[in-house]
N, C-alpha and C. Protein backbone atom coordinates (compact mmCIF):
# COMPACT_ATOMS: atom_id res chain seq x y z
N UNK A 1 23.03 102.35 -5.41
CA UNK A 1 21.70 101.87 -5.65
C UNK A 1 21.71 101.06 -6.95
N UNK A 2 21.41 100.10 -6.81
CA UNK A 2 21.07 99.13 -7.88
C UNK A 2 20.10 100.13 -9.14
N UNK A 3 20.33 99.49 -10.31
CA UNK A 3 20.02 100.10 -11.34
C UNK A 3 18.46 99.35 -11.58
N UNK A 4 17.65 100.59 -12.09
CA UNK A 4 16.54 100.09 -11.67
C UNK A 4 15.89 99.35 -13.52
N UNK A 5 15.70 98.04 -13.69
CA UNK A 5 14.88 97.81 -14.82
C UNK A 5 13.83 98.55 -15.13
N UNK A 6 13.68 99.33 -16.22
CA UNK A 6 11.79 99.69 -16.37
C UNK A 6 11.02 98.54 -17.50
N UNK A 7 10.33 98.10 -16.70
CA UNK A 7 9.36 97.06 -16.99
C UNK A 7 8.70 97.33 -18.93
N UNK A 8 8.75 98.59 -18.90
CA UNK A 8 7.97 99.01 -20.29
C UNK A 8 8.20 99.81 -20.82
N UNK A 9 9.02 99.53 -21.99
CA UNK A 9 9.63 100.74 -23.02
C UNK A 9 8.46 100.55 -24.08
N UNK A 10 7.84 99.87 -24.25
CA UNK A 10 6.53 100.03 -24.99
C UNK A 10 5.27 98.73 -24.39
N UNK A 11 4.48 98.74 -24.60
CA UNK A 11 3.23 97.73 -24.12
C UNK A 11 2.52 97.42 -25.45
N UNK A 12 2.29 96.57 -25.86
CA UNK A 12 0.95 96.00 -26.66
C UNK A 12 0.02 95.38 -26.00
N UNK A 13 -0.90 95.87 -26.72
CA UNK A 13 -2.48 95.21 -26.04
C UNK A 13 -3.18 94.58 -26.73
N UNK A 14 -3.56 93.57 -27.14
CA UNK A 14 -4.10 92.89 -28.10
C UNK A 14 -5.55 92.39 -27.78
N UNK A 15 -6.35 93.16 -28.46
CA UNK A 15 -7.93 92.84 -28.27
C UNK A 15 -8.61 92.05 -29.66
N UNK A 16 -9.51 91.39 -28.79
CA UNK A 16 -9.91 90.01 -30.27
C UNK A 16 -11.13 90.87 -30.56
N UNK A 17 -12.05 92.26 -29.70
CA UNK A 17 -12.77 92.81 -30.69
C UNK A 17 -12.73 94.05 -31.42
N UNK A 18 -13.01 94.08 -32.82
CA UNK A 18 -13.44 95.53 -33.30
C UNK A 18 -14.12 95.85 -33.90
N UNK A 19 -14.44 97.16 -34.62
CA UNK A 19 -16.21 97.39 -35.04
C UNK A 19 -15.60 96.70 -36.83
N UNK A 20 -17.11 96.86 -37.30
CA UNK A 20 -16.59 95.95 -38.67
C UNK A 20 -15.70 96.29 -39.51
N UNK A 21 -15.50 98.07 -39.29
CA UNK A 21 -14.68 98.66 -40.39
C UNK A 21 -13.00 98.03 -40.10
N UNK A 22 -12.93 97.32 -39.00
CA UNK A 22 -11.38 97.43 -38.37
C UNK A 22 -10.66 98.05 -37.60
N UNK A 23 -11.42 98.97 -37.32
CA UNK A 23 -11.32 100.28 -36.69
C UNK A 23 -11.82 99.84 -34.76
N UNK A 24 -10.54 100.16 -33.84
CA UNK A 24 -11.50 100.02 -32.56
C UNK A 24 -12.18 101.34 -32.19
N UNK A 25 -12.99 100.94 -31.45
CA UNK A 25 -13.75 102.23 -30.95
C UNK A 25 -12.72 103.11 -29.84
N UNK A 26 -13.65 104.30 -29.67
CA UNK A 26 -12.95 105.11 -28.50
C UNK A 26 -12.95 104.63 -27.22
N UNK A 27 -14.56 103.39 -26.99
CA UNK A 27 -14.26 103.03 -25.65
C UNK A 27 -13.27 102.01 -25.46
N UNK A 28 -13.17 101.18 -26.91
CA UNK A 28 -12.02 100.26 -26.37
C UNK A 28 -9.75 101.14 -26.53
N UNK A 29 -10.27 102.04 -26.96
CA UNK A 29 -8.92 103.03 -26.47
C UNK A 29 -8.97 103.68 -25.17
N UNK A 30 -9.77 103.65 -24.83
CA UNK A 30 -9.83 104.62 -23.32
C UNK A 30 -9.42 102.86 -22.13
N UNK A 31 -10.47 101.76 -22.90
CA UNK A 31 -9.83 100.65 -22.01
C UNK A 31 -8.09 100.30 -22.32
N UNK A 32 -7.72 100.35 -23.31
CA UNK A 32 -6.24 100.43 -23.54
C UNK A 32 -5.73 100.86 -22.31
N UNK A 33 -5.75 102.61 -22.39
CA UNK A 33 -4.92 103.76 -21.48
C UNK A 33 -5.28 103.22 -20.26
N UNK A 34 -6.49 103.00 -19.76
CA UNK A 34 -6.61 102.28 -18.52
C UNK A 34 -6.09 101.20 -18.19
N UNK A 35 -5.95 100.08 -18.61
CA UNK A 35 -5.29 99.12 -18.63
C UNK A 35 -3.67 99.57 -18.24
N UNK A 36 -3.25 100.48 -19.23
CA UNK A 36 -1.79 100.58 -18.64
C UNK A 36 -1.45 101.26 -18.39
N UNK A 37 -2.27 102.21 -17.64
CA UNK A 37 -2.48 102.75 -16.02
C UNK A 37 -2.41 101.54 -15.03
N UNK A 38 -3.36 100.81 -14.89
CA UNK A 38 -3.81 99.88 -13.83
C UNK A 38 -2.29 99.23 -13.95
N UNK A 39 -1.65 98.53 -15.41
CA UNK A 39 -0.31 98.07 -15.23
C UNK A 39 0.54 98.68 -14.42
N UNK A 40 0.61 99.79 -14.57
CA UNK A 40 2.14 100.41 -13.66
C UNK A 40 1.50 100.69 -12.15
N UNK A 41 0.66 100.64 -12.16
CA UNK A 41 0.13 100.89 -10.80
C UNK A 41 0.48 99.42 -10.01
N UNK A 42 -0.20 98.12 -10.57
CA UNK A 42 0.35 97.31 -9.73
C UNK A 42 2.01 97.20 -9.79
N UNK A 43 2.69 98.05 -10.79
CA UNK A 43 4.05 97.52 -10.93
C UNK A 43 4.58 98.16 -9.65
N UNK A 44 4.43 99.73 -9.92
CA UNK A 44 4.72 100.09 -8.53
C UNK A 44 4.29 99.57 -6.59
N UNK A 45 3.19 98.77 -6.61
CA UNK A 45 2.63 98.59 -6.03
C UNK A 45 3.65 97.09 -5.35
N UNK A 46 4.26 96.95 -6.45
CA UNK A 46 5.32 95.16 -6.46
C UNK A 46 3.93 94.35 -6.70
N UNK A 47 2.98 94.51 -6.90
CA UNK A 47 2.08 93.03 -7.34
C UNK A 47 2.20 92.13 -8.23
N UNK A 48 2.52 91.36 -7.90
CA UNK A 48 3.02 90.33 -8.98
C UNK A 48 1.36 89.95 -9.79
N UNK A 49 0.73 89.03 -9.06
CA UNK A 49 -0.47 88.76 -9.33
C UNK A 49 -1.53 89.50 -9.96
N UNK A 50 -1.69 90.81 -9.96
CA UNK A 50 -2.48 92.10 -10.44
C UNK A 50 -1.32 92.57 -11.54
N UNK A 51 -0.31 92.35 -11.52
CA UNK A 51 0.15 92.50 -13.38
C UNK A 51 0.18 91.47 -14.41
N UNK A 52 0.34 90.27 -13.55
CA UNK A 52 -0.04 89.16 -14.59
C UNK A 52 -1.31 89.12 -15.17
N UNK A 53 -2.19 89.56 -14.10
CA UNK A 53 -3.66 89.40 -14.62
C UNK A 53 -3.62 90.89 -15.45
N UNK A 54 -3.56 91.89 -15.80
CA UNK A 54 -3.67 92.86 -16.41
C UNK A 54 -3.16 92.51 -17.84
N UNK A 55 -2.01 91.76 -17.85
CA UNK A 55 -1.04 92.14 -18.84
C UNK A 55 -1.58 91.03 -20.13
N UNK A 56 -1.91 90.03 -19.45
CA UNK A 56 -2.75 88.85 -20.65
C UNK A 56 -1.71 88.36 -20.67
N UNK A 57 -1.85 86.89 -21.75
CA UNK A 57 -0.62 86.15 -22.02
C UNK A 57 0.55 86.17 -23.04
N UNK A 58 0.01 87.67 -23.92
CA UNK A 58 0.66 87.48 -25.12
C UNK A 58 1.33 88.90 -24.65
N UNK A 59 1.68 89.53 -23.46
CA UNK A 59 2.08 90.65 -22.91
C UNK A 59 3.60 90.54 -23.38
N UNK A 60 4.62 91.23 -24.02
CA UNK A 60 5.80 91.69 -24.23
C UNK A 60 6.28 92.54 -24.04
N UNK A 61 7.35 93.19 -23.41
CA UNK A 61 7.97 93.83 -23.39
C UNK A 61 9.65 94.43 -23.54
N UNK A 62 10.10 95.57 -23.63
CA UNK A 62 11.69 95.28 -24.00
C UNK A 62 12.05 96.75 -22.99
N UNK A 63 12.81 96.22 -21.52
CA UNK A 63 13.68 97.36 -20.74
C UNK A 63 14.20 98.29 -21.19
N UNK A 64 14.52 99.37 -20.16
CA UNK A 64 15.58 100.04 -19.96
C UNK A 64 16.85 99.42 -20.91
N UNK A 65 17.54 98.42 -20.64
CA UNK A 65 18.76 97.69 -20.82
C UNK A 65 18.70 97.15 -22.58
N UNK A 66 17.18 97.37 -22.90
CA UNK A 66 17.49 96.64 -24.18
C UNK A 66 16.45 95.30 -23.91
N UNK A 67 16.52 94.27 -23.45
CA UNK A 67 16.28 93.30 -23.01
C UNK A 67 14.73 92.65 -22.97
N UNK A 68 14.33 92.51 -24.19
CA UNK A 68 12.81 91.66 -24.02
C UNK A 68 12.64 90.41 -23.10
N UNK A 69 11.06 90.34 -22.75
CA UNK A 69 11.18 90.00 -21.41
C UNK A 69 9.59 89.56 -21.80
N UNK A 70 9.66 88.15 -21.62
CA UNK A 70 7.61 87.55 -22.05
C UNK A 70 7.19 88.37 -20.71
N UNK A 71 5.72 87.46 -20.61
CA UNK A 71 5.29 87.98 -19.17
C UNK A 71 5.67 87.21 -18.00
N UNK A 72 5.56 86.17 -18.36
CA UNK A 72 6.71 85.19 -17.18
C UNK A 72 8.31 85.73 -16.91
N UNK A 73 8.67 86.47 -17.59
CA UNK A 73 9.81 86.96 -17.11
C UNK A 73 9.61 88.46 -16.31
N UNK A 74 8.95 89.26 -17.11
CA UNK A 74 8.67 90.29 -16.26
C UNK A 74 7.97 90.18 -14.78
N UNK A 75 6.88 88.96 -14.57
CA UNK A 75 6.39 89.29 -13.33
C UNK A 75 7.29 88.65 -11.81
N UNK A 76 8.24 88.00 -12.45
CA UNK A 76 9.43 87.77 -11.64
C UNK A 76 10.21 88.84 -11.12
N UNK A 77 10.43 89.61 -11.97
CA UNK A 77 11.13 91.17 -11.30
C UNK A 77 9.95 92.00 -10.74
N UNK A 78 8.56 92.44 -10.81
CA UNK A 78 7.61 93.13 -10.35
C UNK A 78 7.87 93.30 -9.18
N UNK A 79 8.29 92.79 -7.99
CA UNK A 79 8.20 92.70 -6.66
C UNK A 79 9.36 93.84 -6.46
N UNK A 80 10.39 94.22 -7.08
CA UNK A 80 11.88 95.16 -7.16
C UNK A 80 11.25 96.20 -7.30
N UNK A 81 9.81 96.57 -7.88
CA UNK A 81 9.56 97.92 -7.99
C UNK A 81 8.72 98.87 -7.26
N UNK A 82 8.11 97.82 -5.64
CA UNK A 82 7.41 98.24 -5.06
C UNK A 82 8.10 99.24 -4.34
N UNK A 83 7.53 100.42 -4.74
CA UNK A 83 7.34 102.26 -4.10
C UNK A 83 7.73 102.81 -4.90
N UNK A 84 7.77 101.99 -6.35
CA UNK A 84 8.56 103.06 -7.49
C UNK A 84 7.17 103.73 -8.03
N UNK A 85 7.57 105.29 -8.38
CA UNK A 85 6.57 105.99 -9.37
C UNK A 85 7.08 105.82 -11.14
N UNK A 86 6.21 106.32 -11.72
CA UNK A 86 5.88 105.83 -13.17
C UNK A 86 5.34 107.25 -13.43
N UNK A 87 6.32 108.34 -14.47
CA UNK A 87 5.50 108.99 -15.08
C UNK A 87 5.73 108.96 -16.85
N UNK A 88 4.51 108.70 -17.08
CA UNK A 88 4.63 108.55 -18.99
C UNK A 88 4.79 110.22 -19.49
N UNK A 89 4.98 110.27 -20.40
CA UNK A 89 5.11 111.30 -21.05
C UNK A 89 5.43 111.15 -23.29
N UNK A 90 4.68 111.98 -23.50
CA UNK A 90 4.52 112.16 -24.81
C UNK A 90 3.91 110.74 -25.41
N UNK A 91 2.76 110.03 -24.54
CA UNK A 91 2.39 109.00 -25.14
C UNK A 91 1.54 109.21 -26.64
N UNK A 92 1.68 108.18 -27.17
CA UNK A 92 0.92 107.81 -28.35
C UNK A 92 0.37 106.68 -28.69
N UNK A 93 -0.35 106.25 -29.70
CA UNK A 93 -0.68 105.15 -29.90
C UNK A 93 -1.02 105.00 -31.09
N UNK A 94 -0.67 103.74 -32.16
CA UNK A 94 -1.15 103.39 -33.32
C UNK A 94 -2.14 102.55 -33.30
N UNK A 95 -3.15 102.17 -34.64
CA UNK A 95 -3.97 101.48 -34.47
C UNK A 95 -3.65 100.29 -35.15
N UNK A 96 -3.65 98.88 -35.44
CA UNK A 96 -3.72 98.56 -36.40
C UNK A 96 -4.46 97.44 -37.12
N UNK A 97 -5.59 97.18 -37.12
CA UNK A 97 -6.99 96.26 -36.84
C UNK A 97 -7.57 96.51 -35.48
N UNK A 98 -6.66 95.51 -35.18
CA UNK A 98 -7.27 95.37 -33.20
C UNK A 98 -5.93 94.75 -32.59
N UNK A 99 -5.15 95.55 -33.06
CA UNK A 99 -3.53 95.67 -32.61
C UNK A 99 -3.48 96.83 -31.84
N UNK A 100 -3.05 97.45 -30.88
CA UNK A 100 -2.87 99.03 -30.46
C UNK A 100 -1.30 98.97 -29.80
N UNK A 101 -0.68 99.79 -30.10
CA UNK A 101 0.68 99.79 -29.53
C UNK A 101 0.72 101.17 -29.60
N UNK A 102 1.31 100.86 -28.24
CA UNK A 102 1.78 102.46 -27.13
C UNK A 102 2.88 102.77 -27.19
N UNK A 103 3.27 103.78 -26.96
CA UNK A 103 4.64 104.33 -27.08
C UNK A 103 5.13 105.10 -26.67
N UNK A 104 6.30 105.76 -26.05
CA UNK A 104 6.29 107.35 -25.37
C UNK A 104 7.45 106.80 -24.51
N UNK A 105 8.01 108.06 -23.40
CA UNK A 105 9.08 108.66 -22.56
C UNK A 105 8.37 107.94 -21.43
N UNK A 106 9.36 106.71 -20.60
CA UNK A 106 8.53 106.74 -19.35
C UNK A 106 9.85 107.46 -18.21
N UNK A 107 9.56 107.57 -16.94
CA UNK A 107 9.97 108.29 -16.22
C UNK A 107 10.01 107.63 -14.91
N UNK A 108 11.08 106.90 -14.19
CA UNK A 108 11.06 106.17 -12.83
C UNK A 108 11.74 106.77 -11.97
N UNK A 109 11.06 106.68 -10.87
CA UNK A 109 11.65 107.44 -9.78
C UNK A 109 11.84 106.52 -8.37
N UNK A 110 12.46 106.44 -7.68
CA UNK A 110 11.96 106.06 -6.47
C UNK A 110 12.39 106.92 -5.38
N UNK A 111 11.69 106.92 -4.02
CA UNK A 111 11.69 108.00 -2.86
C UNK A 111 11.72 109.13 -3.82
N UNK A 112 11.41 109.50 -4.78
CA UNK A 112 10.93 111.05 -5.07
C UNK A 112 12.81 111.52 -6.10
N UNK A 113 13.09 110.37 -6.40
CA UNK A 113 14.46 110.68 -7.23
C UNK A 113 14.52 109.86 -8.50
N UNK A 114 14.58 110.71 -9.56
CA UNK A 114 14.64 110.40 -10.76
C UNK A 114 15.83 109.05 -11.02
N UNK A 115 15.41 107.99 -11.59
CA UNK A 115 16.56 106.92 -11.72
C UNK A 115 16.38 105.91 -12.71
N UNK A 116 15.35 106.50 -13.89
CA UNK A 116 15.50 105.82 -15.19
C UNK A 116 14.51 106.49 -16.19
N UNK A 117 15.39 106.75 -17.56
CA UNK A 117 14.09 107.27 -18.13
C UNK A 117 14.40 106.05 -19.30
N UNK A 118 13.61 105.66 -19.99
CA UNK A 118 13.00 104.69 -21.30
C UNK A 118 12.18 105.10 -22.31
């Protein structure tokens, strides 16, 4: 079995609003976690089109392998991961204006067999 890329050893999300202190609110952290929910969902799903649109244009990421990857590069591989599951584990998140970066153990499986952790 081919070795499987994971799309996201970390995600940034970059939002242009926050309250005056600098500080985002809780609803725009709960839109974060949702957001990259909805990401791995179309990843697994192979949608190319529903992760581009999720991910925005300033979307980065760096694999399994090491290997940063804009969003034009990642949504080229998206289609390799349709029926894969995605479980996160020990996520976190920093704040930093209206910067938020995620972080944590992800967990890929496909047919129900463990085959990458990041």
């Amino acid at each position: 079995m081919k070795k499987i890329i994971v799309l996201v050893l970390f995600s940034t999300i970059l939002f242009s609003c926050s309250s005056p202190k600098g500080e985002l609110s809780e609803s725009i952290l709960a839109q974060v976690e949702t957001a990259e929910k909805e990401m791995f969902a179309a990843t697994s799903a192979g949608d190319s089109a529903a992760f581009r649109k999720l991910s925005g244009t300033d979307y980065f990421t760096i694999n399994a392998n090491g290997v940063a990857q804009t969003l034009d590069e990642a949504v080229k591989l998206t289609p390799r991961f349709k029926g894969s599951t995605v479980e996160l584990v020990n996520q976190q998140q920093r704040v930093y204006g209206n910067l938020v970066l995620r972080t944590g153990l992800l967990k890929a499986s496909i047919n129900g067999q463990l085959v990458a952790e990041a």
